[in-house]
C-alpha atoms as a PDB file:
ATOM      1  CA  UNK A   1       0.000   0.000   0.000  1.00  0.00           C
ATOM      2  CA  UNK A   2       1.385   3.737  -0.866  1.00  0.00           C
ATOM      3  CA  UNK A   3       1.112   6.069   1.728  1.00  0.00           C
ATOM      4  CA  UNK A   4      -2.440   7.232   0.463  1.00  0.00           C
ATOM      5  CA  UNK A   5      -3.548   3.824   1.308  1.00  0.00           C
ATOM      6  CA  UNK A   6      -4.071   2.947  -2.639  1.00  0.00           C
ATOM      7  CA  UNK A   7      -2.755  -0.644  -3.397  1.00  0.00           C
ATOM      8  CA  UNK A   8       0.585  -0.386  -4.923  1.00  0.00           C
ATOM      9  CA  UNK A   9       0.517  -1.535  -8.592  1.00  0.00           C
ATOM     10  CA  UNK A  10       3.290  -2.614 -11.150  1.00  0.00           C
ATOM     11  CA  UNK A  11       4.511   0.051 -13.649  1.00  0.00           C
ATOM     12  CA  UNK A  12       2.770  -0.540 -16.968  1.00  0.00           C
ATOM     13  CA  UNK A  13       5.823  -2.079 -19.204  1.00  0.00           C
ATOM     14  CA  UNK A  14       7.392   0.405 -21.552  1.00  0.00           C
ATOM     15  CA  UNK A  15       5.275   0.202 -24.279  1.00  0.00           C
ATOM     16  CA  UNK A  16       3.875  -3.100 -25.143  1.00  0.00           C
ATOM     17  CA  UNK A  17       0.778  -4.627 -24.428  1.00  0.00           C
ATOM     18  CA  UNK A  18       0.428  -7.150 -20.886  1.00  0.00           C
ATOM     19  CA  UNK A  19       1.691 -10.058 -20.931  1.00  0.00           C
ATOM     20  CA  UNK A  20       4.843 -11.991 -22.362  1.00  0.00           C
ATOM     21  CA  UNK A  21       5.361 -13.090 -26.256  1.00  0.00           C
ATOM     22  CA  UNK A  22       3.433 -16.269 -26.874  1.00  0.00           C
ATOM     23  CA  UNK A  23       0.032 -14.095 -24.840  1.00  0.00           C
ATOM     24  CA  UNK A  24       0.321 -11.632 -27.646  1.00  0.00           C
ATOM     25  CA  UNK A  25       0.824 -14.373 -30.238  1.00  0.00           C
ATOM     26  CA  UNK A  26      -2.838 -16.234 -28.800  1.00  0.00           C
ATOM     27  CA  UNK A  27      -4.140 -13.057 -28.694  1.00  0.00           C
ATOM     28  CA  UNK A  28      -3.342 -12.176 -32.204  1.00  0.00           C
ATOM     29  CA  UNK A  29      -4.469 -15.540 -33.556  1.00  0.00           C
ATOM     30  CA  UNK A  30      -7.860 -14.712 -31.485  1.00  0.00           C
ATOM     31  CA  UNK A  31      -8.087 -11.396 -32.542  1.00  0.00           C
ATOM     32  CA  UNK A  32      -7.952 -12.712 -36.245  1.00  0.00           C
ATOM     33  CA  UNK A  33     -10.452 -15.451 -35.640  1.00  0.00           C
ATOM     34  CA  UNK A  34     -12.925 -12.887 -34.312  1.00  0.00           C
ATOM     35  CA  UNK A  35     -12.639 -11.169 -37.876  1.00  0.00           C
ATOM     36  CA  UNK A  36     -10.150  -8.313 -36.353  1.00  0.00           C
ATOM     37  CA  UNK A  37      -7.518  -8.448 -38.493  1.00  0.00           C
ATOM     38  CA  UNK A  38      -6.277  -4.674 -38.132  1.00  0.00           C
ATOM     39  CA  UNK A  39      -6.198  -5.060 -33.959  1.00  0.00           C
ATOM     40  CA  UNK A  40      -4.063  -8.792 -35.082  1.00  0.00           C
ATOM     41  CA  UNK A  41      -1.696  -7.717 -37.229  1.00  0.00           C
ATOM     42  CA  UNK A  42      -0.738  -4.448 -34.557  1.00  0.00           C
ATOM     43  CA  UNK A  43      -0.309  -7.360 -31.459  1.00  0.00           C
ATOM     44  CA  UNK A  44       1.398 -10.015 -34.273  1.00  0.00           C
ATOM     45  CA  UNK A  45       3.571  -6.629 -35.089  1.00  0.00           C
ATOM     46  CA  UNK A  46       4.933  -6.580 -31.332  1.00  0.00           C
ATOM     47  CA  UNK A  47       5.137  -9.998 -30.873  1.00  0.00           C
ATOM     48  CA  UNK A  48       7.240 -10.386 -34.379  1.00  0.00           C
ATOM     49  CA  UNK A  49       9.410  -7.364 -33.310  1.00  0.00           C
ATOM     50  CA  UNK A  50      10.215  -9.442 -29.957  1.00  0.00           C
ATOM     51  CA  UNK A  51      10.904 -12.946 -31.440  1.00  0.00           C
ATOM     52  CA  UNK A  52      11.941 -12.175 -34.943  1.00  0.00           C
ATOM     53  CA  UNK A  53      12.781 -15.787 -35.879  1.00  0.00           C
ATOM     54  CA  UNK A  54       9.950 -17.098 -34.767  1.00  0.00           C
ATOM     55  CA  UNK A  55       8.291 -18.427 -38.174  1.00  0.00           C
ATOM     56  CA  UNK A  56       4.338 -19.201 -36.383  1.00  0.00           C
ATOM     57  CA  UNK A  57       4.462 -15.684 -35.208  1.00  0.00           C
ATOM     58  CA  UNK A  58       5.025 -14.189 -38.659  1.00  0.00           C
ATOM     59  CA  UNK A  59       2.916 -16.328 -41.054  1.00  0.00           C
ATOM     60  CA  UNK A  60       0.002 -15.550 -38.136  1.00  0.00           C
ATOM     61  CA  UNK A  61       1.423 -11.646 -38.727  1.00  0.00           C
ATOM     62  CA  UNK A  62       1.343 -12.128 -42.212  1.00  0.00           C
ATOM     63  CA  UNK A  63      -2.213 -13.890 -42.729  1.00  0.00           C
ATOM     64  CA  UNK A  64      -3.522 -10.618 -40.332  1.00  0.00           C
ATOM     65  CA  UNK A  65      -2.042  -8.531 -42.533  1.00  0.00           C
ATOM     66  CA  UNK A  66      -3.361  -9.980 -46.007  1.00  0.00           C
ATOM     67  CA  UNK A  67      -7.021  -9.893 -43.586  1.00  0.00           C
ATOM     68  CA  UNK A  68      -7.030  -6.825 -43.390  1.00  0.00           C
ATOM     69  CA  UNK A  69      -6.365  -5.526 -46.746  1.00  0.00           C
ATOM     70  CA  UNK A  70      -2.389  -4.297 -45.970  1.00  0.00           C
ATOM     71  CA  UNK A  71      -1.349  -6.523 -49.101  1.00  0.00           C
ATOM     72  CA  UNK A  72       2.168  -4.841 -49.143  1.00  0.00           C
ATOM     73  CA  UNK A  73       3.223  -5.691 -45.568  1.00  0.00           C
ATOM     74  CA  UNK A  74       1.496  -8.821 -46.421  1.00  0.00           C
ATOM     75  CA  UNK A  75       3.467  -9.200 -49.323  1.00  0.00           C
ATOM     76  CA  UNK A  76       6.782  -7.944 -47.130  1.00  0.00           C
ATOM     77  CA  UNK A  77       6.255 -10.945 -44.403  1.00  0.00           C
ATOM     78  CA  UNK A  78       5.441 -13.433 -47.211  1.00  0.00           C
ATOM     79  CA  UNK A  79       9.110 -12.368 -48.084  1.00  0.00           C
ATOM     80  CA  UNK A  80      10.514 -12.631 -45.137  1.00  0.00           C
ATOM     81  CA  UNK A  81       9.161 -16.644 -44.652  1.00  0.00           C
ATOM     82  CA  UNK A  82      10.506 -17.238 -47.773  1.00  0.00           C
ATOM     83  CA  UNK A  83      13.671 -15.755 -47.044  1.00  0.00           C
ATOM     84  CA  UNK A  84      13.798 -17.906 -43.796  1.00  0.00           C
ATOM     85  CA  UNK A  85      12.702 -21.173 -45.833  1.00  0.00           C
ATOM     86  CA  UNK A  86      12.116 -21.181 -49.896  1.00  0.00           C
ATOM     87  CA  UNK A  87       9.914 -24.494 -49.900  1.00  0.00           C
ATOM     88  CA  UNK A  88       7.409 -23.190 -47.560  1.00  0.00           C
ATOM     89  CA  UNK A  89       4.514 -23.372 -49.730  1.00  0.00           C
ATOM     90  CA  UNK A  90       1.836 -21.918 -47.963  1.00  0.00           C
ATOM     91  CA  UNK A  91       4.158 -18.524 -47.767  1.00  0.00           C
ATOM     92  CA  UNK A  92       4.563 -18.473 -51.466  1.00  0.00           C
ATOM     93  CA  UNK A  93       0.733 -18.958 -52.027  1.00  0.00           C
ATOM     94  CA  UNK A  94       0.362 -16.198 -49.195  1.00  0.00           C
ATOM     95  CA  UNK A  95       2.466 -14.210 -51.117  1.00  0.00           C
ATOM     96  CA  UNK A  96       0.697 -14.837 -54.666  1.00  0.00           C
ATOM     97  CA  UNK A  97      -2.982 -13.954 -53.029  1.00  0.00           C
ATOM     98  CA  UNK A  98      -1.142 -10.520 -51.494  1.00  0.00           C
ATOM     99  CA  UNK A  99       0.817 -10.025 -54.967  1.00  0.00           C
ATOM    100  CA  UNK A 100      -2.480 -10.360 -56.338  1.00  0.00           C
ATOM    101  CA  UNK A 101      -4.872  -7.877 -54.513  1.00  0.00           C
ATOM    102  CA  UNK A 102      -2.061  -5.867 -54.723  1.00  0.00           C
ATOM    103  CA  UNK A 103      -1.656  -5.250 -58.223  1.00  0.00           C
ATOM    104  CA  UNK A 104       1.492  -6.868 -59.533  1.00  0.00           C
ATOM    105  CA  UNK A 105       0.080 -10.006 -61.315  1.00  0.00           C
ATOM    106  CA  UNK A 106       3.797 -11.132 -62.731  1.00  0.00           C
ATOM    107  CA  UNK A 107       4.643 -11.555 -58.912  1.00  0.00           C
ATOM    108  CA  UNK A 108       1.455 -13.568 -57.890  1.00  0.00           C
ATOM    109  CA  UNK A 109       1.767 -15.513 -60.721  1.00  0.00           C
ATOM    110  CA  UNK A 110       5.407 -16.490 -59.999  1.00  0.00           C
ATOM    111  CA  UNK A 111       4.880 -17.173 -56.514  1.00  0.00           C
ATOM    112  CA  UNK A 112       1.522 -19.163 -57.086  1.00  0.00           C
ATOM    113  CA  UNK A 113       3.050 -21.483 -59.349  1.00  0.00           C
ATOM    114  CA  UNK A 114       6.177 -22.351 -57.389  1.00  0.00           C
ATOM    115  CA  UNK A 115       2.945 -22.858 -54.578  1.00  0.00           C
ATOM    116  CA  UNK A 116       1.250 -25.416 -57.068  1.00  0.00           C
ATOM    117  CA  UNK A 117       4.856 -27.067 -58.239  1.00  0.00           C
ATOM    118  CA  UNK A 118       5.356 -27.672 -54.624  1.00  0.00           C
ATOM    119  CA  UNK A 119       2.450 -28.817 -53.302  1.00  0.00           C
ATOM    120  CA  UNK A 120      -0.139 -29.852 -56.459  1.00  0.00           C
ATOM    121  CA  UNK A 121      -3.014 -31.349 -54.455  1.00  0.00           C
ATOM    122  CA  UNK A 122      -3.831 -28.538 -53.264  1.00  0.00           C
ATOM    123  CA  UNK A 123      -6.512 -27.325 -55.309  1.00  0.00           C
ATOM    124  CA  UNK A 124      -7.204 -24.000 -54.218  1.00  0.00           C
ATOM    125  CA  UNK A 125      -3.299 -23.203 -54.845  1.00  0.00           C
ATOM    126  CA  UNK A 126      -4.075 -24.146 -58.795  1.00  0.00           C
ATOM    127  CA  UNK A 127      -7.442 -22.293 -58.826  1.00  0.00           C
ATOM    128  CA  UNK A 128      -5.740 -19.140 -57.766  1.00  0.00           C
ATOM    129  CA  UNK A 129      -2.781 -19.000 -60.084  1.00  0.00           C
ATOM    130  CA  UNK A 130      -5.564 -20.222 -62.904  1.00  0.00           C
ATOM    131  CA  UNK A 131      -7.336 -17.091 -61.638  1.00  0.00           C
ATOM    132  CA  UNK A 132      -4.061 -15.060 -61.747  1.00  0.00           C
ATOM    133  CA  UNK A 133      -2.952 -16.113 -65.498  1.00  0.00           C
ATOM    134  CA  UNK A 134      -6.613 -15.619 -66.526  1.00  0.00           C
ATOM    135  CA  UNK A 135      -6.473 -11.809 -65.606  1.00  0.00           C
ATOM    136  CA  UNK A 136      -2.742 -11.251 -66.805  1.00  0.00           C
ATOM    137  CA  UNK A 137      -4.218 -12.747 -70.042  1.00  0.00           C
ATOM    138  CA  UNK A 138      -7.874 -10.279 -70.087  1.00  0.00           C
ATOM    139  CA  UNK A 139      -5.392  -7.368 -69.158  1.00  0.00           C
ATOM    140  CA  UNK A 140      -2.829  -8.000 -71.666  1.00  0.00           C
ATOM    141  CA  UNK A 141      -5.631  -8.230 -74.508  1.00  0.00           C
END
């Protein structure tokens, strides 16, 4: 108790939210399963800054970012996964879908097809870069 008899609390920290790393991290992958991808991608932010090689904490970053419609920092964490590990397919068909919205079709369609050479079961990887070629072709006509 201070002297004013008010019951003596921590310091907030410095400037993050409560908690330690992997509470952000659950809280982020909450956050962006209660359709809150903007309030995800800010906690997924902190918690990447924290752990940097931490790959779960920057694909969940990276899908918050896509979410919420920030397809350049979406396409910039994409990136980075790759960077960190080339055969990661789900990070180079996160990175054709952000390519995509984002404008630069030659980039989506690169990145979807190494996603489709890698993991060709995966039908939804095929129907996007068939979705990707389709409007390269319209806007090339």
């Amino acid at each position: 108790m201070s002297e004013d008899g008010s019951p003596d609390l921590p310091a907030p920290g410095p400037s993050g939210p409560g908690g330690g790393v992997y509470e952000w991290y659950r809280r982020g992958l909450s956050l962006l399963e209660d359709k809150h991808p903007d309030a995800a991608a800010t906690l997924l932010a902190r918690a990447a800054e924290a752990e940097p090689a931490s790959r779960s904490i920057r694909e969940a970053l990276a899908r918050a970012q896509y979410d919420a419609g920030r397809y350049g920092d979406a396409i910039a964490s994409f990136s980075a996964l790759i960077a960190a590990n080339p055969t990661d397919d789900y990070a180079q068909f996160g990175l054709g879908l952000a390519a995509s919205r984002a404008g630069d079709l030659a980039l989506a369609a690169e990145h979807l097809a190494l996603a489709v050479a890698m993991r060709p079961d995966l039908d939804h990887y095929g129907r996007a870069l068939r979705a990707v070629r389709a409007r390269q072709t319209r806007e090339s006509a």
